[in-house]
C-alpha atoms as a PDB file:
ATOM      1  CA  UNK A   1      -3.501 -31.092 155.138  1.00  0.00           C
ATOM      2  CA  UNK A   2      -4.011 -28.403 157.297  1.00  0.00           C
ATOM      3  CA  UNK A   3      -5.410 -28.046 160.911  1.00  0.00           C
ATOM      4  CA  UNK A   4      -7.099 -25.534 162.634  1.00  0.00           C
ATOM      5  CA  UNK A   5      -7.071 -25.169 166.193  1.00  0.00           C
ATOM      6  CA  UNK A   6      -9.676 -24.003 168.381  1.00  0.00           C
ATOM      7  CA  UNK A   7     -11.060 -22.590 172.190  1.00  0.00           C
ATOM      8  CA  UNK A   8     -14.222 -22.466 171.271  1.00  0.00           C
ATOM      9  CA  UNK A   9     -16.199 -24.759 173.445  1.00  0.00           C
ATOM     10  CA  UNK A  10     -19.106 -24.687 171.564  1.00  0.00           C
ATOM     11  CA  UNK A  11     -16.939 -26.451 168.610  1.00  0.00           C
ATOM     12  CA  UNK A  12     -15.800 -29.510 171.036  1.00  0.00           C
ATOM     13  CA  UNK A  13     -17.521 -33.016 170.233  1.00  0.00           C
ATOM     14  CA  UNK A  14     -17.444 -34.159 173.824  1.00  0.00           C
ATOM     15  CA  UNK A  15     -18.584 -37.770 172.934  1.00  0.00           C
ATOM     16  CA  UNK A  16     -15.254 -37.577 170.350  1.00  0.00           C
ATOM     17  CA  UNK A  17     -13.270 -36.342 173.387  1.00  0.00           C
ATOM     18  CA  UNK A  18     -15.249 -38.860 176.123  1.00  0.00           C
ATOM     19  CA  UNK A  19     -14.566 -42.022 173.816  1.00  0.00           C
ATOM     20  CA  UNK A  20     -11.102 -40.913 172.823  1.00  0.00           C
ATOM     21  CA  UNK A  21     -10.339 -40.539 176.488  1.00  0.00           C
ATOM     22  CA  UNK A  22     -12.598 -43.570 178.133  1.00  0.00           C
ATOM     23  CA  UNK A  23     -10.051 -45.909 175.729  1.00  0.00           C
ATOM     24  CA  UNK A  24      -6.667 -43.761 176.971  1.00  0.00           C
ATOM     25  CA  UNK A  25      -4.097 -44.961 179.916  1.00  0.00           C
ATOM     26  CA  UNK A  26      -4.751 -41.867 182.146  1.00  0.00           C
ATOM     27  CA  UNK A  27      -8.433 -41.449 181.582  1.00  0.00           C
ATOM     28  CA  UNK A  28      -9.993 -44.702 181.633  1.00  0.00           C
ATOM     29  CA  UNK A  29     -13.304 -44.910 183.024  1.00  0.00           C
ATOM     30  CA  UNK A  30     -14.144 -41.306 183.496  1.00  0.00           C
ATOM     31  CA  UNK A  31     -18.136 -40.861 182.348  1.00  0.00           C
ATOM     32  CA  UNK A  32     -19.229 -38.572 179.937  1.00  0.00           C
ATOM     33  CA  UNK A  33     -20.788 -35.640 182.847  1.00  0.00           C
ATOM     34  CA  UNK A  34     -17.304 -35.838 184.199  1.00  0.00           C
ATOM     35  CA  UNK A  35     -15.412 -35.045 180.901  1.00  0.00           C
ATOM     36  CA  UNK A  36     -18.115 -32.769 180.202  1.00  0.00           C
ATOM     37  CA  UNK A  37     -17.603 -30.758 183.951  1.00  0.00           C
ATOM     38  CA  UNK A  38     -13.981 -30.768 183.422  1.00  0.00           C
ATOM     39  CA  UNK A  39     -14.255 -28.641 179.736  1.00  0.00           C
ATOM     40  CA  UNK A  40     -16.455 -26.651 182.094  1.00  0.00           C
ATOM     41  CA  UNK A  41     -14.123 -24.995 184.355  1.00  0.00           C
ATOM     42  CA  UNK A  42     -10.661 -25.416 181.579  1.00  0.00           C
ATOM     43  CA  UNK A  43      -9.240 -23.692 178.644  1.00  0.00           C
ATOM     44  CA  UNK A  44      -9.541 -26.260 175.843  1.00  0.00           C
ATOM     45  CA  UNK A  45      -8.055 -26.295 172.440  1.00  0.00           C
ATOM     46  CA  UNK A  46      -9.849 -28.098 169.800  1.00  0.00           C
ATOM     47  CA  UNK A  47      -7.938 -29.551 166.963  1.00  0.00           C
ATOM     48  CA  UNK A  48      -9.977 -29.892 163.444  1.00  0.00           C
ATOM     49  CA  UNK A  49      -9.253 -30.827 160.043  1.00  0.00           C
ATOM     50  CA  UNK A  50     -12.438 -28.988 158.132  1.00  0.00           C
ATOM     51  CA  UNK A  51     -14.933 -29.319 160.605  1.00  0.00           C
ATOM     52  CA  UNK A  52     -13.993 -32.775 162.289  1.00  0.00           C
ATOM     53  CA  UNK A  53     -12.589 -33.168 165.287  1.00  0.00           C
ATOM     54  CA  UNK A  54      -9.114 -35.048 165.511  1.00  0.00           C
ATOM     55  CA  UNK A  55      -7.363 -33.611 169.118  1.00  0.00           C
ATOM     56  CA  UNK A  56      -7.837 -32.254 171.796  1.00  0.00           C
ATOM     57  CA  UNK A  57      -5.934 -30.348 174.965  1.00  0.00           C
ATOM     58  CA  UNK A  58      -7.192 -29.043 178.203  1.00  0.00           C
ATOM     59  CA  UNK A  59      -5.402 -26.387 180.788  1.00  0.00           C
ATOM     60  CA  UNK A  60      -6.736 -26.283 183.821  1.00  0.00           C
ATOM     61  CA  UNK A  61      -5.441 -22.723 184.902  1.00  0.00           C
ATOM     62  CA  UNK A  62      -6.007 -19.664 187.132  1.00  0.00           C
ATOM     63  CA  UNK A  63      -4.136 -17.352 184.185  1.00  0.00           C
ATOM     64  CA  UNK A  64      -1.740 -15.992 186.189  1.00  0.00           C
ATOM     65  CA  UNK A  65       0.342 -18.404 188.198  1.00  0.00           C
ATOM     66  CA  UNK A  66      -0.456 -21.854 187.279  1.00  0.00           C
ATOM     67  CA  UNK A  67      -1.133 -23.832 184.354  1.00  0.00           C
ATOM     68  CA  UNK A  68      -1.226 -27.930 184.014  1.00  0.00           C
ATOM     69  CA  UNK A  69      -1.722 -29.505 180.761  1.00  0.00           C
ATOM     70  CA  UNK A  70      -4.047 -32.583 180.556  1.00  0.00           C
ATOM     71  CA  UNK A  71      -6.104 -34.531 177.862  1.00  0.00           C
ATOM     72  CA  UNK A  72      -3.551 -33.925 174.911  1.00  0.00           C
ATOM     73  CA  UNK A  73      -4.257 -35.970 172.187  1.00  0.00           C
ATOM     74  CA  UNK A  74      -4.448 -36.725 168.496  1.00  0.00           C
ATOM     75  CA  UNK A  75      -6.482 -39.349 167.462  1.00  0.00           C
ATOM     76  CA  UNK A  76      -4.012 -42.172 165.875  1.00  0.00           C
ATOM     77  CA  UNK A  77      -5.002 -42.504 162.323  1.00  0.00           C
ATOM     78  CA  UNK A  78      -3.886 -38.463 162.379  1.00  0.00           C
ATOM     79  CA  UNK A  79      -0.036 -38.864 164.342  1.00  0.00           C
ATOM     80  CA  UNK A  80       3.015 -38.253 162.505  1.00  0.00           C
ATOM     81  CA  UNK A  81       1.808 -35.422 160.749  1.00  0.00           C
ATOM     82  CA  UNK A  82       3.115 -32.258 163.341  1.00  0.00           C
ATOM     83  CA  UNK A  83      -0.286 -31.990 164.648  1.00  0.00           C
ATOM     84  CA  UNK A  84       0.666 -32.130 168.357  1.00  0.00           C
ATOM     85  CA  UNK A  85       3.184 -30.205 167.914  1.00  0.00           C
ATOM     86  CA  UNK A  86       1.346 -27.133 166.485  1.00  0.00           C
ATOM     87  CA  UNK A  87      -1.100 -27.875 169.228  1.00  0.00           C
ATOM     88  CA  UNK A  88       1.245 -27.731 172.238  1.00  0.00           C
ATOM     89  CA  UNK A  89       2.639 -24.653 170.556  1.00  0.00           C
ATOM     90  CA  UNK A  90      -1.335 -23.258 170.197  1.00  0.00           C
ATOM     91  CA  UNK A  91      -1.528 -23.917 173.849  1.00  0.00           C
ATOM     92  CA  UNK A  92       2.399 -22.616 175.207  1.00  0.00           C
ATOM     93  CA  UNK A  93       1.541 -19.399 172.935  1.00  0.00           C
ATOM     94  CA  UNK A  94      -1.880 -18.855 173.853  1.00  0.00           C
ATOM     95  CA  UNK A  95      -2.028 -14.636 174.882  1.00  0.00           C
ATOM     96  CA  UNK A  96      -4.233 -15.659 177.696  1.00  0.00           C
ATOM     97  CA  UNK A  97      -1.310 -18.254 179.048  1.00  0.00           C
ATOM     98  CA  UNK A  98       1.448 -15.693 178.869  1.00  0.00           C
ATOM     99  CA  UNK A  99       1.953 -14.776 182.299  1.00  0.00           C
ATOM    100  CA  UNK A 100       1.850 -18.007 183.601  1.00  0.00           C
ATOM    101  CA  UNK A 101       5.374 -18.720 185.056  1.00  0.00           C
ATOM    102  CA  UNK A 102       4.184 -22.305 186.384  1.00  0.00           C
ATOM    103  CA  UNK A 103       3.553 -24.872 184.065  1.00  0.00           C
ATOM    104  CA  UNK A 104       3.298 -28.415 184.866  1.00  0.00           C
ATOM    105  CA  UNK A 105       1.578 -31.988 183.371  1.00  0.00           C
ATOM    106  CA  UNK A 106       2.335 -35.624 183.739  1.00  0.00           C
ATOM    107  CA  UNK A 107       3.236 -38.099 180.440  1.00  0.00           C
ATOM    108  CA  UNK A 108       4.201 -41.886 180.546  1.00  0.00           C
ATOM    109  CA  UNK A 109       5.169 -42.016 177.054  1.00  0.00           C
ATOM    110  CA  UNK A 110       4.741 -38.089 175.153  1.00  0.00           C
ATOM    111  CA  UNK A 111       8.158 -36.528 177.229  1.00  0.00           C
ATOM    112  CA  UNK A 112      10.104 -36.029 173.686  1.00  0.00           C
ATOM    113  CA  UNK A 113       7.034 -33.663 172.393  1.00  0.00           C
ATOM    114  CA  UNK A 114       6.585 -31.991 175.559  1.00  0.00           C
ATOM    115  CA  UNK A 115      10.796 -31.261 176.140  1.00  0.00           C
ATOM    116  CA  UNK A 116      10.280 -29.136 172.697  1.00  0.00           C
ATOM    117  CA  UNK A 117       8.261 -26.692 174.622  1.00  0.00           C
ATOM    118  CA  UNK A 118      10.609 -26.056 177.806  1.00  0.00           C
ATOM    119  CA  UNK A 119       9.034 -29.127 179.602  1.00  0.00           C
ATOM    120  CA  UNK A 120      11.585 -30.752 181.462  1.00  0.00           C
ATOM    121  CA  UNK A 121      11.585 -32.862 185.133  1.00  0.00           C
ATOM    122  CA  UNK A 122      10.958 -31.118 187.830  1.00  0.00           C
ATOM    123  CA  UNK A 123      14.491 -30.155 189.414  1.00  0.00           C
ATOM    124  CA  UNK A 124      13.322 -30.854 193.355  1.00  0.00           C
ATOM    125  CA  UNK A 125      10.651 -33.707 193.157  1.00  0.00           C
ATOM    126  CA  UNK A 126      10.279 -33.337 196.965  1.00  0.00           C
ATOM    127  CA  UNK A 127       8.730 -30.187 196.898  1.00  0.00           C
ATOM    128  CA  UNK A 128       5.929 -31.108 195.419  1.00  0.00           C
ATOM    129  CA  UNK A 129       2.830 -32.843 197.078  1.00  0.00           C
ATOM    130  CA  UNK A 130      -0.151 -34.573 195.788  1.00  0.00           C
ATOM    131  CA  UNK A 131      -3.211 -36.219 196.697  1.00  0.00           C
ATOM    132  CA  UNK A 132      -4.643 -39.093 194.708  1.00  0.00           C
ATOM    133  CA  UNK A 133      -8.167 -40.610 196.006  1.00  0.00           C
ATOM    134  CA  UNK A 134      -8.312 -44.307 193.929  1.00  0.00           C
END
């Protein structure tokens, strides 16, 4: 079967993406207007078999220094198939990424998918700050 991948936001099912992500271990709890604002302001990448919705990725970016990958899925009864593989290579090849020399996300359990496209730990941990309100 083959997929076809999208940044068209007008294509995105956001209650698809809100109750795939409302059910996920990094996204529980986040409403509907908030998964809704965050499409908003991100490049997203739609991932459809026909016309149905099956995955999802968003890249919150400035497209020229920075780029961190969130929301990557594929909904389970669709995994094992490549799918999120030809989606992480949709987003790592996307023209309007290629200038990015930045590139950063966090994974408990996806680090084997993500090391195919030049993800790897980040060499100096220290350097880098964050802020996370609970």
């Amino acid at each position: 079967m083959s997929i076809n991948i999208s940044t068209d936001k007008q294509k995105l099912n956001i209650d698809f993406i809100h109750e795939f992500l409302t059910r996920s271990y990094w996204a529980k709890g986040r409403t509907k207007d908030e998964v809704r604002t965050s499409i908003e302001h991100c490049l997203n990448f739609g991932v459809y078999i026909n016309t149905t919705q099956i995955g999802f990725a968003r890249i919150l970016t400035d497209y020229v220094v920075f780029a961190y990958v969130m929301d990557v899925f594929i909904i389970e009864e669709h995994r094992g198939n490549g799918y999120a593989k030809q989606l992480m290579k949709a987003v790592t090849e996307c023209p309007d990424l290629q200038n990015i020399k930045r590139w950063m996300l966090a994974t408990s359990d996806a680090h084997n998918l993500y090391k195919q496209f030049g993800f790897d730990a980040i060499p100096d941990p220290s350097k880098i700050m964050g802020k996370l309100i609970i």
